[in-house]
C-alpha atoms as a PDB file:
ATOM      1  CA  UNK A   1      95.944  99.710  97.703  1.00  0.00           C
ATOM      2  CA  UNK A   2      98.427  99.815 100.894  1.00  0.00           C
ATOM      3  CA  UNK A   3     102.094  99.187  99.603  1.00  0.00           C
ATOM      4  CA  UNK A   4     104.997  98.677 101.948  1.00  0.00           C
ATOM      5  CA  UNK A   5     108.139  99.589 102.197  1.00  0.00           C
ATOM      6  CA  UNK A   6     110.817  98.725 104.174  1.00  0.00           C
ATOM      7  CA  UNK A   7     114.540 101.166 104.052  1.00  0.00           C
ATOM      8  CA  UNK A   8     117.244  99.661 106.497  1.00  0.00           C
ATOM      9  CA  UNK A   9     121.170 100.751 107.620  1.00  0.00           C
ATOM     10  CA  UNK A  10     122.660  98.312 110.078  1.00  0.00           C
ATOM     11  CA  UNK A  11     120.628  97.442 113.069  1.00  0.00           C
ATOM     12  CA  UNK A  12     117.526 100.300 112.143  1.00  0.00           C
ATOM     13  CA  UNK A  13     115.001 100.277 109.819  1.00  0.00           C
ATOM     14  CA  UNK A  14     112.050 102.644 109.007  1.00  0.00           C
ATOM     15  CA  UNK A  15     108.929 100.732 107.782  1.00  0.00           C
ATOM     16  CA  UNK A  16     107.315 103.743 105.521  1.00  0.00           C
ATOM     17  CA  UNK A  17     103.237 102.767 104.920  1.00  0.00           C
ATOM     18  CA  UNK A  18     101.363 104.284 102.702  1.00  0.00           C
ATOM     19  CA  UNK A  19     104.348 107.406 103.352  1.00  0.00           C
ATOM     20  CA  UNK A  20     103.577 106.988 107.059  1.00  0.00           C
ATOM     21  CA  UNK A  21     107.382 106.264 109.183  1.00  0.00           C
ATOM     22  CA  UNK A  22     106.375 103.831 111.665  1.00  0.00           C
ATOM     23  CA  UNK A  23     108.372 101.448 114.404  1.00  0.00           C
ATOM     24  CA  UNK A  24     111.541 100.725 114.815  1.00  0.00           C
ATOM     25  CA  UNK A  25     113.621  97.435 114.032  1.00  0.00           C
ATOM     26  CA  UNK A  26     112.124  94.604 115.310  1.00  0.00           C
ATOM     27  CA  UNK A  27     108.476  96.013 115.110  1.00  0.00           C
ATOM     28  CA  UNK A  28     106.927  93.786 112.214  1.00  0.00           C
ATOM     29  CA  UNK A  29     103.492  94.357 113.376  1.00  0.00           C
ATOM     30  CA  UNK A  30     103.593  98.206 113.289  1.00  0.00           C
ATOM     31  CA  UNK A  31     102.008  99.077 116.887  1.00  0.00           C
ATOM     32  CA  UNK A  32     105.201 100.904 118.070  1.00  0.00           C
ATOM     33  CA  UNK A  33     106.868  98.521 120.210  1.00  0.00           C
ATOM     34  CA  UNK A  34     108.539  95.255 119.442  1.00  0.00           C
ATOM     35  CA  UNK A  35     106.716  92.224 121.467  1.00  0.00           C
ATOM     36  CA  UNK A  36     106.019  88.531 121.238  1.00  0.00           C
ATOM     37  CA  UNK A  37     103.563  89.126 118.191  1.00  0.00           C
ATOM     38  CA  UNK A  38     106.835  90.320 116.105  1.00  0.00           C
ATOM     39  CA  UNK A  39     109.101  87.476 117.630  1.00  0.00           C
ATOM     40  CA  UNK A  40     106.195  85.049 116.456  1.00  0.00           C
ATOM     41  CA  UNK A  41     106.164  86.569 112.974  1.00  0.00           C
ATOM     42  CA  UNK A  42     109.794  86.916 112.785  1.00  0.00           C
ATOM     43  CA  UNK A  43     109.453  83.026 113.484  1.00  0.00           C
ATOM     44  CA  UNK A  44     107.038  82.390 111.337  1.00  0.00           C
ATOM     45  CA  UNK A  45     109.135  83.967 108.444  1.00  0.00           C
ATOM     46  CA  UNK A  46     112.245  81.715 109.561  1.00  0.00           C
ATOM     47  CA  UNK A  47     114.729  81.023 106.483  1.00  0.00           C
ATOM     48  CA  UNK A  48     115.615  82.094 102.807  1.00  0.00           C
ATOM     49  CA  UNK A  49     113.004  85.230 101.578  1.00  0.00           C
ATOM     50  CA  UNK A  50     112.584  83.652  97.919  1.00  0.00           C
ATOM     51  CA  UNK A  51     114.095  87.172  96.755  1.00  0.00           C
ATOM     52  CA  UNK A  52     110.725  88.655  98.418  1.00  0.00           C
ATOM     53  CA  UNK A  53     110.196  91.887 100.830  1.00  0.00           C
ATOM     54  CA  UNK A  54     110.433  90.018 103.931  1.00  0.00           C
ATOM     55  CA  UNK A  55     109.825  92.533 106.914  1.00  0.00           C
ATOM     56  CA  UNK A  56     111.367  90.300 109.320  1.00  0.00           C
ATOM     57  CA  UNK A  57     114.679  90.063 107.489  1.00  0.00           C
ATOM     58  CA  UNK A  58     115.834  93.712 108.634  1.00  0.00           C
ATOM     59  CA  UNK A  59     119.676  93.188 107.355  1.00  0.00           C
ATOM     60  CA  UNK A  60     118.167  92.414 103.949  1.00  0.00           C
ATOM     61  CA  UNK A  61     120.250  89.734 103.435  1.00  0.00           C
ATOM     62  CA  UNK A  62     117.125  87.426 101.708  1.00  0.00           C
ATOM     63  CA  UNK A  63     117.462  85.186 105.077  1.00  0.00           C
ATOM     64  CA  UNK A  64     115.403  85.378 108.248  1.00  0.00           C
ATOM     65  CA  UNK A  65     117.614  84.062 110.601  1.00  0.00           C
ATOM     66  CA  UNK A  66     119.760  85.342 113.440  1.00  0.00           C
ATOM     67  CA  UNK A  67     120.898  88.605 113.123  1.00  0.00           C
ATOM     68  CA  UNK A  68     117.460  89.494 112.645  1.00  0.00           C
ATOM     69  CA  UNK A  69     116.384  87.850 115.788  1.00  0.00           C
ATOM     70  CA  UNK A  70     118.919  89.906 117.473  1.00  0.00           C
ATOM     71  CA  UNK A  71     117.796  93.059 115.978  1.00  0.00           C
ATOM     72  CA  UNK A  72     114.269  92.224 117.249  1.00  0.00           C
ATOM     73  CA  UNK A  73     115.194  91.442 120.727  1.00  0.00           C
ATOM     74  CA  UNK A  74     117.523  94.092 120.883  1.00  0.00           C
ATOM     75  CA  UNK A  75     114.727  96.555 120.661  1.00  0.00           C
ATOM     76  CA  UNK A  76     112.248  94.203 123.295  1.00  0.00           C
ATOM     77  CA  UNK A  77     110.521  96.657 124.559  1.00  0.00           C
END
């Protein structure tokens, strides 16, 4: 059984696997760099969490919206 977690403070966030650290904000799929697979799941995930772990919502605020986007692109790369 994998279970994620993910620990965020402002604009980065540590995505902890299975007690592995991995990515960096924006990086929803894990392979160590923030591309358009993460901007199409941060998509995908668009709007209220239902109270949920939402990796895309990397302010925690329970909504995928903007200032996640911005986090993403902000790390492009």
């Amino acid at each position: 059984i994998s279970t994620t977690f993910v620990l965020s403070s402002g604009p980065i966030a540590v995505l902890l696997n299975d007690g592995v650290s991995v990515g960096v904000t924006g990086d929803i799929d894990g392979d160590g760099h923030v591309a358009v697979p993460d901007l199409l799941a941060l998509l995908a995930a668009w709007g209220p969490t239902g109270g949920g772990c939402q990796l895309a919502d990397f302010d925690l605020d329970g909504i995928v919206g903007v200032p996640d986007l911005l986090f993403l692109l902000a790390n492009w790369g």
